[in-house]
N, C-alpha and C. Protein backbone atom coordinates (compact mmCIF):
# COMPACT_ATOMS: atom_id res chain seq x y z
N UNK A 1 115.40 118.51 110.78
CA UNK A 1 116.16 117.30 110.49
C UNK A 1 117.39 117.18 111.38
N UNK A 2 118.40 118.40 111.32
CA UNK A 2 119.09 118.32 112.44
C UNK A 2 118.53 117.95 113.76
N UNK A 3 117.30 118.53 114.05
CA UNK A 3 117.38 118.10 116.03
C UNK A 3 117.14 116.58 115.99
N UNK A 4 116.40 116.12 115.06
CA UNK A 4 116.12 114.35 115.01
C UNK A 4 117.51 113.77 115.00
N UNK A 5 118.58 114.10 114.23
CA UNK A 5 119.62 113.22 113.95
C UNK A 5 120.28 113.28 115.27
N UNK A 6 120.67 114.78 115.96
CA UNK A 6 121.33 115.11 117.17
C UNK A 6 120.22 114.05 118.40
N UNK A 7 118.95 113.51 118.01
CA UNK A 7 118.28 113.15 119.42
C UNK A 7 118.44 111.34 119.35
N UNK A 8 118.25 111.20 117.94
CA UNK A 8 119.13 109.70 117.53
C UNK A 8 120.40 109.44 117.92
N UNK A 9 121.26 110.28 117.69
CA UNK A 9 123.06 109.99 117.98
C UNK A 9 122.93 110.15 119.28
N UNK A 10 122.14 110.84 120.04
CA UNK A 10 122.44 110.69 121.69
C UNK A 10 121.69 109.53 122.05
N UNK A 11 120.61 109.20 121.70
CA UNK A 11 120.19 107.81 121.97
C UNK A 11 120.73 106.57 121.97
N UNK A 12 121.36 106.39 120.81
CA UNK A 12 122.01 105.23 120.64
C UNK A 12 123.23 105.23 121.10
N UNK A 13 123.96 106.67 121.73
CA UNK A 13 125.02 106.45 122.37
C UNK A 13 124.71 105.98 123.86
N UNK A 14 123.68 106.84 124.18
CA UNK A 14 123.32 106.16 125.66
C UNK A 14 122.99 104.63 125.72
N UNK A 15 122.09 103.77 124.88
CA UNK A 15 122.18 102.67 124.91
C UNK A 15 123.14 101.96 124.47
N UNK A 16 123.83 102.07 123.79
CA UNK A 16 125.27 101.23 124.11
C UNK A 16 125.80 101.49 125.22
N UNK A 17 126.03 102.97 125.88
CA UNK A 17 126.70 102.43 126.77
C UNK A 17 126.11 101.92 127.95
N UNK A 18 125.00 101.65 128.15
CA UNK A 18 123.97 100.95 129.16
C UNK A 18 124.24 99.60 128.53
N UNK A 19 124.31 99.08 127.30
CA UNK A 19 124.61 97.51 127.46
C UNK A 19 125.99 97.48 127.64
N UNK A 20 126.86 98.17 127.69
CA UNK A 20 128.17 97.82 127.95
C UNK A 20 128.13 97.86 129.63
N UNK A 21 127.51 98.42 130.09
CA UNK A 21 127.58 98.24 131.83
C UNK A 21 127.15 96.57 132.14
N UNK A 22 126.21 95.77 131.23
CA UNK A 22 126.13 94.69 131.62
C UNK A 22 127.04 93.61 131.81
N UNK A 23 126.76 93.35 132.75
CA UNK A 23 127.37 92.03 133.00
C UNK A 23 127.65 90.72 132.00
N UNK A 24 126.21 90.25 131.48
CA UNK A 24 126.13 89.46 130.48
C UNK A 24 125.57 90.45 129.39
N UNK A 25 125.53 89.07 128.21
CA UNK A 25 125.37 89.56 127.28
C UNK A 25 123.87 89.95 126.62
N UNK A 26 122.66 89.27 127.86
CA UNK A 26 121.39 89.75 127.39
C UNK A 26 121.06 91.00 128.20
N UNK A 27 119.67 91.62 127.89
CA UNK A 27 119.41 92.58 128.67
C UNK A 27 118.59 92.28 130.20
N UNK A 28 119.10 92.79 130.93
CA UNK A 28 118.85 92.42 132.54
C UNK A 28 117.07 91.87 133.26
N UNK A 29 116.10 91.96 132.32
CA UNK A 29 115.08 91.87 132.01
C UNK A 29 114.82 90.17 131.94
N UNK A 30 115.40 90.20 130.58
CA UNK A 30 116.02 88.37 130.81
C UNK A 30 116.35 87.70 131.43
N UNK A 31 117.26 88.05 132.42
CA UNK A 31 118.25 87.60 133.54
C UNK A 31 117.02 87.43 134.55
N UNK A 32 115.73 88.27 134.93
CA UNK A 32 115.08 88.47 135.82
C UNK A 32 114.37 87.44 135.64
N UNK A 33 113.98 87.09 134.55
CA UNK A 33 112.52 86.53 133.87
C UNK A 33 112.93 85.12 134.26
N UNK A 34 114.59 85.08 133.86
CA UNK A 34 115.04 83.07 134.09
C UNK A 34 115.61 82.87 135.53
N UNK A 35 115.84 83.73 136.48
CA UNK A 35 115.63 83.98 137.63
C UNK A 35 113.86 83.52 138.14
N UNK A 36 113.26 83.55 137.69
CA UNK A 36 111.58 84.04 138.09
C UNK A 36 111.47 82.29 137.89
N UNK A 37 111.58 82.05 137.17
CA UNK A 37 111.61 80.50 136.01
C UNK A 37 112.31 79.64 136.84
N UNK A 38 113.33 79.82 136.95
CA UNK A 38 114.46 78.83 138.49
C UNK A 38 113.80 78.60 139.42
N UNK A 39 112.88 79.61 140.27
CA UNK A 39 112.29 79.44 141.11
C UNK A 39 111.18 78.60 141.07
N UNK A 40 110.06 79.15 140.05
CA UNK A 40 109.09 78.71 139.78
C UNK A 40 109.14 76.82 139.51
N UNK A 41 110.24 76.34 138.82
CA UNK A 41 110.35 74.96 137.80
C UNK A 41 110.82 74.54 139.43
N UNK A 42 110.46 74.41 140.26
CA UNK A 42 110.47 73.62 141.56
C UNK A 42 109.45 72.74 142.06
N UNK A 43 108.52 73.00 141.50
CA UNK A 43 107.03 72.63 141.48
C UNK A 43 106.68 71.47 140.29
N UNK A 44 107.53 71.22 139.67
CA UNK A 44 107.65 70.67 138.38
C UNK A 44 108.41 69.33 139.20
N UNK A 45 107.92 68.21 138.18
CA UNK A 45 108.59 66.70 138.19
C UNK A 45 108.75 66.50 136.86
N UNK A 46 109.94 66.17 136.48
CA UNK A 46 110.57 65.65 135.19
C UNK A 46 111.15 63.96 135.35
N UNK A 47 110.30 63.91 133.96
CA UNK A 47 110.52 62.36 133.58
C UNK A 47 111.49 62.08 132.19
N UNK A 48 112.86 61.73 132.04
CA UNK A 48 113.53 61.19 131.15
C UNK A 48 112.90 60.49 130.06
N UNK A 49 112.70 60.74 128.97
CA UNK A 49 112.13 59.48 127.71
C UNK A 49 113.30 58.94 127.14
N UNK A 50 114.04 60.04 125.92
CA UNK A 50 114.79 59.43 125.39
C UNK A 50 115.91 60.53 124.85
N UNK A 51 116.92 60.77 124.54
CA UNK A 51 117.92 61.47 123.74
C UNK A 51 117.37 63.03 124.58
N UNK A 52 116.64 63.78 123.67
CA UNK A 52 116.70 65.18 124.31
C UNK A 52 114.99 65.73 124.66
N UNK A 53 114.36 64.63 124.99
CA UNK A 53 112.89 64.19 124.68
C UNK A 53 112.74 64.28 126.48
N UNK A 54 111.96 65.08 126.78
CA UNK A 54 111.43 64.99 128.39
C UNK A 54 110.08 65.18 128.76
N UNK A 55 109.39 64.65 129.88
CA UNK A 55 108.10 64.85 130.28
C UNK A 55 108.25 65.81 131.43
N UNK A 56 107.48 66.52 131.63
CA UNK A 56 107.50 67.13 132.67
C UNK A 56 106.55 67.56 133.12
N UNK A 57 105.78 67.61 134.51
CA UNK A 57 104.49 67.14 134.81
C UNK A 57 104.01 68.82 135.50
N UNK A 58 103.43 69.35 135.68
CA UNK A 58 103.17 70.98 136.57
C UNK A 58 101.83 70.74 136.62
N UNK A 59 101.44 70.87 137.54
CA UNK A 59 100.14 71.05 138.31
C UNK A 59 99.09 70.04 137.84
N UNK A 60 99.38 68.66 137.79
CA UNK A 60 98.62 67.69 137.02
C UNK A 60 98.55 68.05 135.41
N UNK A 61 99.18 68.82 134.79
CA UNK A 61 99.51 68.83 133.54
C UNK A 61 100.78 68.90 132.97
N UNK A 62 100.93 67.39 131.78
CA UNK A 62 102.21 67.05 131.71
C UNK A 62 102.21 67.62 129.70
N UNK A 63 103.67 67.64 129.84
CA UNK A 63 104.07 68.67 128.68
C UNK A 63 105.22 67.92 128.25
N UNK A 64 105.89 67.86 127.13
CA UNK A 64 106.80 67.64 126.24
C UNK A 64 107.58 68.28 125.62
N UNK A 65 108.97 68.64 126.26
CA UNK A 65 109.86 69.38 125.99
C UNK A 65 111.02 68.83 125.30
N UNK A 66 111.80 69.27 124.74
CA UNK A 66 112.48 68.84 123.56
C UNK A 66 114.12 69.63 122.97
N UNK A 67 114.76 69.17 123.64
CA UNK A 67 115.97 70.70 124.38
C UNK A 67 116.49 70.92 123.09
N UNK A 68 116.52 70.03 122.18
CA UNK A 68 117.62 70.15 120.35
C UNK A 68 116.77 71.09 120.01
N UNK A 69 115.30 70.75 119.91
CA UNK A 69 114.69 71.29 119.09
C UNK A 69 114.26 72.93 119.73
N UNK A 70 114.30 73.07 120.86
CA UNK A 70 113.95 73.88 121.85
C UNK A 70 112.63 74.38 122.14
N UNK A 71 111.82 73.55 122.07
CA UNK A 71 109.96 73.67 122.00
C UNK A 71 109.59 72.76 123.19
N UNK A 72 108.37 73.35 123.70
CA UNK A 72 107.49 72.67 124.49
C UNK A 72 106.11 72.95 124.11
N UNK A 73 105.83 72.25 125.04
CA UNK A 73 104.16 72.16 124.46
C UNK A 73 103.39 73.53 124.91
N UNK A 74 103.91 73.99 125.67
CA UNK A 74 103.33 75.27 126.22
C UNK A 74 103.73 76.53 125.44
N UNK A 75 104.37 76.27 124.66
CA UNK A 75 104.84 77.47 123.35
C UNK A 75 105.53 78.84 123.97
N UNK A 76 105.67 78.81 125.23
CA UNK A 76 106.21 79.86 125.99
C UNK A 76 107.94 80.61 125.86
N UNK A 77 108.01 78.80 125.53
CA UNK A 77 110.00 79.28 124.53
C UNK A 77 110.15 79.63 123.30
N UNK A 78 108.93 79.29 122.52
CA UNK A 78 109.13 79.19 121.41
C UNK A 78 108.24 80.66 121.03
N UNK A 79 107.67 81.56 122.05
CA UNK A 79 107.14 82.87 121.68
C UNK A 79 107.78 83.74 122.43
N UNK A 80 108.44 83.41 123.63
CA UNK A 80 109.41 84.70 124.04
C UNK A 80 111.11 84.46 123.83
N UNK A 81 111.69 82.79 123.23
CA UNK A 81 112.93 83.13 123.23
C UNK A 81 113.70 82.42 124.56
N UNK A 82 112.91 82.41 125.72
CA UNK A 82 113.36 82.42 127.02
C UNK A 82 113.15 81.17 127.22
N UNK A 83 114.01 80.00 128.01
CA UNK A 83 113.76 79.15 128.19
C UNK A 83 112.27 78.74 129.35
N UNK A 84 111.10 78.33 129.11
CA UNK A 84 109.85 78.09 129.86
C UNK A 84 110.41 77.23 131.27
N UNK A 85 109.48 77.27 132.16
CA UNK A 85 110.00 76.38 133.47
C UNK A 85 109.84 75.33 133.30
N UNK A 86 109.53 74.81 132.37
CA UNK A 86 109.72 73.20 131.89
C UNK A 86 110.87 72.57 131.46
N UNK A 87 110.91 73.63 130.77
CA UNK A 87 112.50 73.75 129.90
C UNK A 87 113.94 74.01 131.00
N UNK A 88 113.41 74.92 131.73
CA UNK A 88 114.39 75.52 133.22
C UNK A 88 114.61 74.07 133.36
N UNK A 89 114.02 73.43 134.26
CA UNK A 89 114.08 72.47 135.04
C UNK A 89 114.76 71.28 134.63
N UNK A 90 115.00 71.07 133.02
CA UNK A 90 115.33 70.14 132.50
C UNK A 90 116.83 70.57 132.43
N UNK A 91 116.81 71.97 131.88
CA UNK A 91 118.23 71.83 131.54
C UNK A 91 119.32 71.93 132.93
N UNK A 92 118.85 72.69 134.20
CA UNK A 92 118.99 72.36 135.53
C UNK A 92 119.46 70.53 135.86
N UNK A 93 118.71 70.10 135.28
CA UNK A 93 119.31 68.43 135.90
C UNK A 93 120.22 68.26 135.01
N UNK A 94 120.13 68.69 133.87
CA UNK A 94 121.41 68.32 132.47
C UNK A 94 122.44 69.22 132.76
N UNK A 95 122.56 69.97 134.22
CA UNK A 95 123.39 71.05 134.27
C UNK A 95 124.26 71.32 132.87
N UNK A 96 123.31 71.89 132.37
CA UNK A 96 123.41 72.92 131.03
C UNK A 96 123.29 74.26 131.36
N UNK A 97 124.04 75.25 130.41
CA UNK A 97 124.02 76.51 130.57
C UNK A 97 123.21 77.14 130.12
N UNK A 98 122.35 78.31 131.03
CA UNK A 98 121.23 78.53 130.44
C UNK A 98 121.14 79.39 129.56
N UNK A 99 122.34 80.36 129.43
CA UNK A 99 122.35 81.30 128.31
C UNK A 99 122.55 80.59 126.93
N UNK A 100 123.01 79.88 126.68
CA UNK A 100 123.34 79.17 125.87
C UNK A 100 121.77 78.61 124.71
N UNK A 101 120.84 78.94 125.35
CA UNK A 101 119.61 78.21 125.28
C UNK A 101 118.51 79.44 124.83
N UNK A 102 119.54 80.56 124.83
CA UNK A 102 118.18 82.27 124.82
C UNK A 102 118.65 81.67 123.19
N UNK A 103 117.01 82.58 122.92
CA UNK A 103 117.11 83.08 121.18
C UNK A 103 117.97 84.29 121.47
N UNK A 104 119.01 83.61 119.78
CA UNK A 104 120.27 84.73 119.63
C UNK A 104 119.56 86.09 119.64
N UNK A 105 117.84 86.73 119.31
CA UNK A 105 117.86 87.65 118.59
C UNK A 105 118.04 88.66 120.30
N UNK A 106 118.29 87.83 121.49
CA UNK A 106 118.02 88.19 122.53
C UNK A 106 119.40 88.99 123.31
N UNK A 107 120.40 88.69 122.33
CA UNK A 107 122.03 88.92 122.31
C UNK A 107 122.50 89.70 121.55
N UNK A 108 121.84 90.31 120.98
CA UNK A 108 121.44 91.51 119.71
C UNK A 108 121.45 92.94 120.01
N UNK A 109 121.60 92.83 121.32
CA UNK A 109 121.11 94.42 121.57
C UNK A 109 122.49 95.17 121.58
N UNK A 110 123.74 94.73 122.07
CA UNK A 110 125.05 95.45 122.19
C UNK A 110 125.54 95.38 120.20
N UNK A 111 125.34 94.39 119.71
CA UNK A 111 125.59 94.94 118.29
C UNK A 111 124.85 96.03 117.82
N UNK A 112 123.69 95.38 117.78
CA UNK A 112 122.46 96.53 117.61
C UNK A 112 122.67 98.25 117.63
N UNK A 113 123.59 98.75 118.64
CA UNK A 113 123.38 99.65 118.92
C UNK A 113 125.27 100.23 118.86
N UNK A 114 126.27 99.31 118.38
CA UNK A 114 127.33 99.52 117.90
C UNK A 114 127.59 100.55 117.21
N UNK A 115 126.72 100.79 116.17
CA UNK A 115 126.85 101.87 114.96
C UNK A 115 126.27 103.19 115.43
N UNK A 116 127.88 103.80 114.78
CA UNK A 116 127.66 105.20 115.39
C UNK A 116 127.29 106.13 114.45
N UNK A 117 126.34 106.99 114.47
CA UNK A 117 125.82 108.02 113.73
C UNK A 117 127.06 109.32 114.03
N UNK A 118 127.80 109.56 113.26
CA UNK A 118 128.70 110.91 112.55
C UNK A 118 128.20 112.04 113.34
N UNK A 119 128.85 113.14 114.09
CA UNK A 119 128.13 114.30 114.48
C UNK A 119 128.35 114.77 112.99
N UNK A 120 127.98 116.35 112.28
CA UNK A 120 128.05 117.03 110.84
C UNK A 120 128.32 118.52 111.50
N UNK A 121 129.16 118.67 110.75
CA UNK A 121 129.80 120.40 110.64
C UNK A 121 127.76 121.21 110.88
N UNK A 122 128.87 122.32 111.22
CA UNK A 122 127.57 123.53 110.94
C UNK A 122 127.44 123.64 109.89
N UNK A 123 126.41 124.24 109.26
CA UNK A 123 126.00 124.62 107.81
C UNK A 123 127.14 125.62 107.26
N UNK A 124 127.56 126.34 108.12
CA UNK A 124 128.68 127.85 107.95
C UNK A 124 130.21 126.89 107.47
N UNK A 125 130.12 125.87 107.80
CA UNK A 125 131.42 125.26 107.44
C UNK A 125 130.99 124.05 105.84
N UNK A 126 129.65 124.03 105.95
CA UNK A 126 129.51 123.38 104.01
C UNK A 126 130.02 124.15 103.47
N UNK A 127 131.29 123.35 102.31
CA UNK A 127 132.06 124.08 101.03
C UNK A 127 130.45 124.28 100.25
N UNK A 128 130.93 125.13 98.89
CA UNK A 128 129.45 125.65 98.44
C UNK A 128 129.99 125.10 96.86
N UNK A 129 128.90 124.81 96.51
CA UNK A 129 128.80 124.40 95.28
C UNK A 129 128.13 124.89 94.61
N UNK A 130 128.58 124.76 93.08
CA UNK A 130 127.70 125.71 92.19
C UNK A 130 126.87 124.52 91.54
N UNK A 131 125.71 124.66 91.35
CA UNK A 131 124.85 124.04 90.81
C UNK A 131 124.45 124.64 89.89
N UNK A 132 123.76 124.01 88.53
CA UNK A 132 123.58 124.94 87.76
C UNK A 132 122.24 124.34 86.81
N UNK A 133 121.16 124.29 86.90
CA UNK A 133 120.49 125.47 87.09
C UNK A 133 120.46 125.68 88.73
N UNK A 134 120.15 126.78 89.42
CA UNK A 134 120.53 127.28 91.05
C UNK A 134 119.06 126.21 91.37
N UNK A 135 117.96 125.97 90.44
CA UNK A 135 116.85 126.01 91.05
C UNK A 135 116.22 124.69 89.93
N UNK A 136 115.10 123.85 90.59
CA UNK A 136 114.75 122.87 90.30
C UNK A 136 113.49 123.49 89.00
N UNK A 137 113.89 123.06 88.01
CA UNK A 137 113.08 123.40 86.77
C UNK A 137 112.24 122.33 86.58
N UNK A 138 110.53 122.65 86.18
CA UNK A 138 109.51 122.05 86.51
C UNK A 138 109.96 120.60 84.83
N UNK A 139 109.28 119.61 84.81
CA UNK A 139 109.77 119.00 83.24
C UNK A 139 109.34 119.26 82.31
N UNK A 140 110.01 119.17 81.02
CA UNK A 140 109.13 119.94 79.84
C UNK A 140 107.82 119.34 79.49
N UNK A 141 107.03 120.19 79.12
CA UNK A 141 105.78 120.09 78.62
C UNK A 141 105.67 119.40 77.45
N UNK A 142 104.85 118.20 77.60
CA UNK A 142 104.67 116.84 76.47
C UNK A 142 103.00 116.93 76.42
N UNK A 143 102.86 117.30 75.25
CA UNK A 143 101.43 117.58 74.71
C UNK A 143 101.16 116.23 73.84
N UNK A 144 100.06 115.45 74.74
CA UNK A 144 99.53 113.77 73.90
C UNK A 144 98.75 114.12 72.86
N UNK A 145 98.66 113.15 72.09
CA UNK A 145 97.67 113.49 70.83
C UNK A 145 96.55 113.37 71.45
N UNK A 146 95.20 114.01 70.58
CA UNK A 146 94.30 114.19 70.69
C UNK A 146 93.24 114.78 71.47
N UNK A 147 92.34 115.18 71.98
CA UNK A 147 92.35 116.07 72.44
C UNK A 147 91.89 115.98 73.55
N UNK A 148 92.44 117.04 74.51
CA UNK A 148 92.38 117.17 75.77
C UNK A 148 91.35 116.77 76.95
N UNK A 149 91.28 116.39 77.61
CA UNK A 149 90.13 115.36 78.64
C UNK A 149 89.92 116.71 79.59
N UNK A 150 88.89 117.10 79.90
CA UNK A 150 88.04 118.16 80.20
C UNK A 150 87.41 117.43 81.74
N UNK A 151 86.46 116.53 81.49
CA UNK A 151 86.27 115.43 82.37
C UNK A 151 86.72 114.95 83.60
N UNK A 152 86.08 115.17 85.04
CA UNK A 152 87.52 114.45 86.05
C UNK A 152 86.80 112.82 86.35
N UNK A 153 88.00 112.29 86.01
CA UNK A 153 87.93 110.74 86.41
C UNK A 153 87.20 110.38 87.49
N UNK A 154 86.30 109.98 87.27
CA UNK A 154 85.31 109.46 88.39
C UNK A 154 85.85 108.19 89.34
N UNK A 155 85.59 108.20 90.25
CA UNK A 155 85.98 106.91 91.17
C UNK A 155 84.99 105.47 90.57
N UNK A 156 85.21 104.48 91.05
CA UNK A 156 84.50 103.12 90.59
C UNK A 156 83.19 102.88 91.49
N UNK A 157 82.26 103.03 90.36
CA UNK A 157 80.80 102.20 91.27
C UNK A 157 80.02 104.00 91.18
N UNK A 158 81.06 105.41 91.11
CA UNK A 158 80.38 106.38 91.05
C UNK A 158 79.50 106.72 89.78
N UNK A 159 78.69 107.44 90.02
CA UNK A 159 77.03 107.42 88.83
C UNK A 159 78.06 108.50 88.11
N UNK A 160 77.82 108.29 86.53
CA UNK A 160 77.91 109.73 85.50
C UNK A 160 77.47 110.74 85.49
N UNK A 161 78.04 111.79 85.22
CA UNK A 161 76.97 113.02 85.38
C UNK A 161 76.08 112.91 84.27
N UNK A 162 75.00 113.93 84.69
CA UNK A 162 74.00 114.05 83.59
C UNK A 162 74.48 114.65 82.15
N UNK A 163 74.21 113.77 81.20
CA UNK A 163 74.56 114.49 79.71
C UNK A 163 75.86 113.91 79.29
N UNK A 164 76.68 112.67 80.19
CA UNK A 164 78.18 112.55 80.25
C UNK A 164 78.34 111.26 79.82
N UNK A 165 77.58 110.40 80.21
CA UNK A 165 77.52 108.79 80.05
C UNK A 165 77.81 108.52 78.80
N UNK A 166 78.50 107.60 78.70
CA UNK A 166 78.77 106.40 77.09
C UNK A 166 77.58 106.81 76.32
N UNK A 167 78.08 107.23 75.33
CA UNK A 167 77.16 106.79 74.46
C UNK A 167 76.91 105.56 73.60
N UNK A 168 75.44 105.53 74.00
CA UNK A 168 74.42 103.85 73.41
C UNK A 168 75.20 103.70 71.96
N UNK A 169 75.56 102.59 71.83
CA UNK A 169 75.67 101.75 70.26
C UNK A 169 74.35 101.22 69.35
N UNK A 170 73.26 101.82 69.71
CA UNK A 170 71.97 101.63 69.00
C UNK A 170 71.80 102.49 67.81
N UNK A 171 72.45 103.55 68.10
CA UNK A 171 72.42 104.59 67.10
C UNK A 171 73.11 104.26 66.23
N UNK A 172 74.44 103.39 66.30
CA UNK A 172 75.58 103.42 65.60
C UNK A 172 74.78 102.13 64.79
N UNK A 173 74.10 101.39 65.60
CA UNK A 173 73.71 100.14 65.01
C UNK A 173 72.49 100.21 63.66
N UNK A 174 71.78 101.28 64.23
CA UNK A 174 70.16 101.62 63.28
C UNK A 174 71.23 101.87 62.27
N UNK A 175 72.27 103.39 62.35
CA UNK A 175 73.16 103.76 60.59
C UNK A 175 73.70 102.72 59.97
N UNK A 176 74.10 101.81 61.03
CA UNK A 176 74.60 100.39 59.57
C UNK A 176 73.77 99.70 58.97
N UNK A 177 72.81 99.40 59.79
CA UNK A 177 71.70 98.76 58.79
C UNK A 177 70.88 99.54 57.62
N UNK A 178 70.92 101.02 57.87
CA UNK A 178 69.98 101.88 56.77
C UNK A 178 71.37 101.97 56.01
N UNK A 179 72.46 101.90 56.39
CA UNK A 179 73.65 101.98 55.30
C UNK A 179 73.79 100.50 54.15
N UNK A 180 73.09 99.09 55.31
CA UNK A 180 73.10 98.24 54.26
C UNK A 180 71.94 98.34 53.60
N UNK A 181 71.19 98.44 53.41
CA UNK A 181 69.43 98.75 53.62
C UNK A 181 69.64 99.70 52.06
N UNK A 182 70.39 100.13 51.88
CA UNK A 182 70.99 101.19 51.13
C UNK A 182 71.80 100.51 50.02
N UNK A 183 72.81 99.70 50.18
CA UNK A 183 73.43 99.60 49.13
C UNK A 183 72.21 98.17 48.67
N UNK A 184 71.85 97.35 49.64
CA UNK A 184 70.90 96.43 48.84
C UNK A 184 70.07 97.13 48.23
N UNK A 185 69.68 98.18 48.34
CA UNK A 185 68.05 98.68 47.01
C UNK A 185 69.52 98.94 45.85
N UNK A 186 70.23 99.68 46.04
CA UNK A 186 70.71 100.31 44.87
C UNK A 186 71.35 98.82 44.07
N UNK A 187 71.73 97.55 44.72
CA UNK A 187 71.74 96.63 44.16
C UNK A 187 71.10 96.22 43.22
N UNK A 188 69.52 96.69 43.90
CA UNK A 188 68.12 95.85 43.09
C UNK A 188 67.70 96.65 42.03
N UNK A 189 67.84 98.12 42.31
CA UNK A 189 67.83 99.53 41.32
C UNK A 189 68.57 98.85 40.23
N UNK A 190 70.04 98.56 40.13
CA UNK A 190 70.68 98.47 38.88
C UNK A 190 70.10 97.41 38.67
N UNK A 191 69.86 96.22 39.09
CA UNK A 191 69.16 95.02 38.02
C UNK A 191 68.22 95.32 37.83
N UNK A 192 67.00 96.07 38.79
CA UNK A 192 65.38 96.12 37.42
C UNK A 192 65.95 97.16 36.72
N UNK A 193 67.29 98.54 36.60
CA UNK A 193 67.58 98.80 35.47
C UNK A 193 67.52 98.16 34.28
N UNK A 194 68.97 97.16 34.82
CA UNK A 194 69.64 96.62 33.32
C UNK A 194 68.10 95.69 32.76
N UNK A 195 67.44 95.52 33.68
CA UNK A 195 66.49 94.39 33.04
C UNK A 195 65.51 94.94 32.40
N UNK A 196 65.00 96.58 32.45
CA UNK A 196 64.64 97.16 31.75
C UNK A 196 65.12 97.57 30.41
N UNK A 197 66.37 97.85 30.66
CA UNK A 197 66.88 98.42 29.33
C UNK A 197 66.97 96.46 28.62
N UNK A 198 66.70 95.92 29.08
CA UNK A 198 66.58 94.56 28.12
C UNK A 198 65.48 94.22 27.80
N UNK A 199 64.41 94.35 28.89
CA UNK A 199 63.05 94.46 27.62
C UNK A 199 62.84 95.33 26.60
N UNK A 200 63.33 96.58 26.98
CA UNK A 200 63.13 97.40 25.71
C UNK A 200 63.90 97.32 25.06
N UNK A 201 65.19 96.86 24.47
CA UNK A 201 65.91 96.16 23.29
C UNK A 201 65.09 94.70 22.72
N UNK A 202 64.48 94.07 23.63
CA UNK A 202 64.09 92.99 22.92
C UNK A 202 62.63 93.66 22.66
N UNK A 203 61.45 94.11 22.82
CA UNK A 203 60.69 94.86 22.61
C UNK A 203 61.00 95.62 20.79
N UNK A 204 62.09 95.94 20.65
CA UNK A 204 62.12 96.73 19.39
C UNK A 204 63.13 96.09 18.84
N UNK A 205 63.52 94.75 18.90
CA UNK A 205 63.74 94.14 17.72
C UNK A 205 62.56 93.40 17.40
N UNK A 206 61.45 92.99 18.09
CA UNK A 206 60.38 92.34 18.05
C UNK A 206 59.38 93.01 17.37
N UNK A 207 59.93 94.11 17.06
CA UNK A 207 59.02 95.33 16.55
C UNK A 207 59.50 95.34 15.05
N UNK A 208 60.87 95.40 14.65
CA UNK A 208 61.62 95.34 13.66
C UNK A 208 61.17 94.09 12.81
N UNK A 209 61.56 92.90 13.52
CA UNK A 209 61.13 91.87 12.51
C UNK A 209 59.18 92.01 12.18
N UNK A 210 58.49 92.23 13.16
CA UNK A 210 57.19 92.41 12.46
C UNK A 210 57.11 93.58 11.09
N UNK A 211 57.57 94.25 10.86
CA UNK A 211 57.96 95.15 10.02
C UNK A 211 58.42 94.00 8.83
């Protein structure tokens, strides 16, 4: 961890001070690219429309550039930041400044690299602290109800092992019905009971009055 932090803090010191050697405020790369673009937007004819609205014609293909909004049709400003040679050329006759015209995120790099990472004492110079417990104690043991899963969780779409699968609700289904199956006879049991013990009361009073 130390050699990473020591290879970071020298990094970012060297690049700051490489953007502080610049001249301007983008990186020299940029400077080259709208250099390249100056040259190139020579070849180009620009036509005035209206407010910040321009045509501009390159190699029999004409394009629509748009300096407020900072887009052209060729998407070249609007994906690197950099003004396109369409765009060059326009702001060239509007003698406009061309830095003025980079995406800010392109002016970023001397902040960017402002913040300074701390060198840190040797380890021989950390004050020492007592910690107490000295050592990371595992967490207490929380036992869930019921009982313990034996079983390892299968992934999704994977087959059950043999002997392991859900068990069928057919079984569960046959015991409820022989369970109702069950209390209906004993239903029918007590009425041809009681209806027995009522013929044979009426049976022997029928017996009585013949007497």
């Amino acid at each position: 961890m130390e050699i990473l932090r020591s290879k970071v803090m020298s990094r970012v010191q060297k690049r700051f001070g490489k953007a502080c050697s610049w001249q301007k405020t983008v990186v020299p790369n940029v400077i080259k690219k709208l250099n390249k673009n100056t040259e190139i937007c020579r070849r180009c004819t620009m036509l005035f429309a209206t407010g910040s609205e321009y045509q501009v014609k390159d190699s029999e293909v004409s394009y629509i550039v748009n300096i407020n909004e900072r887009i052209c049709d060729c998407k070249m400003w609007n994906l690197t930041g950099i003004p396109c040679i369409h765009a060059t050329i326009v702001l060239i006759n509007r003698r406009a400044d061309l830095e003025s015209y980079y995406h800010s995120s392109l002016t970023k790099t001397m902040k960017a690299y402002s913040e300074v990472i701390h060198p840190m004492p040797d380890v021989t110079f950390w004050p020492d602290i007592e910690v107490q417990p000295s050592c990371v104690l595992p967490p207490n043991l929380r036992r869930r109800s019921g009982r313990p899963k034996k079983a390892r969780r299968r992934e999704q779409g994977e087959a059950p092992a043999i002997g392991q699968g859900k068990r069928s609700t057919t079984l569960r289904k046959i015991l409820l019905k022989l369970l109702w199956l069950m209390e209906a006879l004993m239903v029918k049991y007590h009425l041809l009971l009681k209806l027995h013990q009522l013929m044979e009361a009426l049976m022997v009073k029928y017996l009585l009055l013949k007497l």
